[in-house]
Structure formats: structure tokens, C-alpha cells
Protein backbone atom coordinates (compact mmCIF):
# COMPACT_ATOMS: atom_id res chain seq x y z
CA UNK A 1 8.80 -4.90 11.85
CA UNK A 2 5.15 -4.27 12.27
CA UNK A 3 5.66 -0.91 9.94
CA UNK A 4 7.10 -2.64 7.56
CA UNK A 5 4.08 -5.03 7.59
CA UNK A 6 2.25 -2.21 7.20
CA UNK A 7 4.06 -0.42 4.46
CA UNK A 8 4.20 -3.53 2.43
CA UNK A 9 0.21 -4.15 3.14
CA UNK A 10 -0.28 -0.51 1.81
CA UNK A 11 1.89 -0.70 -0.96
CA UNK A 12 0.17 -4.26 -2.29
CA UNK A 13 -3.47 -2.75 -1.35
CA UNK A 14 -2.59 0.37 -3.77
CA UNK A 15 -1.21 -1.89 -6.36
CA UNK A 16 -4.43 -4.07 -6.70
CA UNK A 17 -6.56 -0.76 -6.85
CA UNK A 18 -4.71 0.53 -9.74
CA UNK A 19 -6.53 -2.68 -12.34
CA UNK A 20 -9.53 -1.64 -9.99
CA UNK A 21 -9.91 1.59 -10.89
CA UNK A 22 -9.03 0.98 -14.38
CA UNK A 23 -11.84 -1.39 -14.94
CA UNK A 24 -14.57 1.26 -13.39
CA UNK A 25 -13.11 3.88 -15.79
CA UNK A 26 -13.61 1.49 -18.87
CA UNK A 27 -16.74 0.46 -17.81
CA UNK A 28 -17.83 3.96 -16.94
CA UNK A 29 -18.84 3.02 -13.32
CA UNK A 30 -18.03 4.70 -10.47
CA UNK A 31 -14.90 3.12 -9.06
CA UNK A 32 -16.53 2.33 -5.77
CA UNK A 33 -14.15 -0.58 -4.79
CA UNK A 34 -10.78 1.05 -6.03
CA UNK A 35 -11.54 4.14 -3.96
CA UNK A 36 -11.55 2.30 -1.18
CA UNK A 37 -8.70 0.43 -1.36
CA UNK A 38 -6.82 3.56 -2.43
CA UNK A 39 -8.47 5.18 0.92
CA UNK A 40 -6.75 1.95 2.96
CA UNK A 41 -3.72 1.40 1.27
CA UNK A 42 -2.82 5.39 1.46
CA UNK A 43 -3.52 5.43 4.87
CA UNK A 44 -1.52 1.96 6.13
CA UNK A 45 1.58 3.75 4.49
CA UNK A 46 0.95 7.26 5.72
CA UNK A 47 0.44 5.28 9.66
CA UNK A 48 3.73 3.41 9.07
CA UNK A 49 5.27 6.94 7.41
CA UNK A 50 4.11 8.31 10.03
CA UNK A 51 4.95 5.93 13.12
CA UNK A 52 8.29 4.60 12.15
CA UNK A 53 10.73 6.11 14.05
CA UNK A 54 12.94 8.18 11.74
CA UNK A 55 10.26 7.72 9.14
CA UNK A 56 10.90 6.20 5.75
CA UNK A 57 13.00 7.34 2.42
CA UNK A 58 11.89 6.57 -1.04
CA UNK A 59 14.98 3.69 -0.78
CA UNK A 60 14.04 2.17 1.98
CA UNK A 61 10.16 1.07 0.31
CA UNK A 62 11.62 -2.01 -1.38
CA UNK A 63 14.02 -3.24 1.68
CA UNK A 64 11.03 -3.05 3.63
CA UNK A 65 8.94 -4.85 1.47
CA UNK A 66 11.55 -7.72 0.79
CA UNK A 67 12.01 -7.80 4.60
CA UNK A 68 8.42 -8.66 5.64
CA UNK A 69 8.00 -11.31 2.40
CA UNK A 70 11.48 -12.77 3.53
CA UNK A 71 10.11 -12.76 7.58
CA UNK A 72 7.18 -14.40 6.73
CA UNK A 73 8.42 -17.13 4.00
């Protein structure tokens, strides 16, 4: 479970970077704030990648994301 809390952290943390970056790029600032989060969110999923015994498939991303939100609600 705690990869999968990771995973889904990384994967959310990526997704809110994208609108991040997006805004620096249109406002021709340096996209401070979105490289960071791309710099934590990349490396929660590579630890959990990583860690997880037997590792992860490209399938198994939205199982583990539905597990943690389902675990925690």
C-alpha cells in the first residue's frame, strides 16, 4: 500500500505541474514552481517503480491509484 500512496502522490504532483508549466511558458517566466513539482512527482513514482516488489506495468497505474482513493475514502 504505501507504493501505491506513493505512485498516486506522484502521478497527481505531475498532473498539477503540467497547468504549471504551461502558465510560465505563456507568461515567458521561468517555470520555477513546475520544475519542481515535476522533480518530486518523477521521483515519488520512480521510488515506488523502483521499491515495489515486482515493480509496476503501465496497467497497473490506474488500479493503484483507485486503490489508495478507495483506502482512504
Amino acid at each position: 500500500m504505501p507504493y501505491d500512496l506513493h505512485m498516486a502522490i506522484g502521478i497527481t504532483i505531475l498532473a498539477l505541474s503540467i497547468p504549471a508549466a504551461l502558465n510560465a511558458w505563456i507568461d515567458r517566466r521561468l517555470p520555477i514552481v513546475s520544475g519542481v513539482l515535476i522533480v518530486m512527482g518523477g521521483g515519488l513514482m520512480a521510488y515506488a517503480w523502483r521499491e515495489k516488489p515486482g515493480g509496476y506495468q503501465w496497467q497497473d497505474l490506474p488500479t493503484s491509484f483507485i486503490t489508495v482513493i478507495g483506502h482512504y475514502l
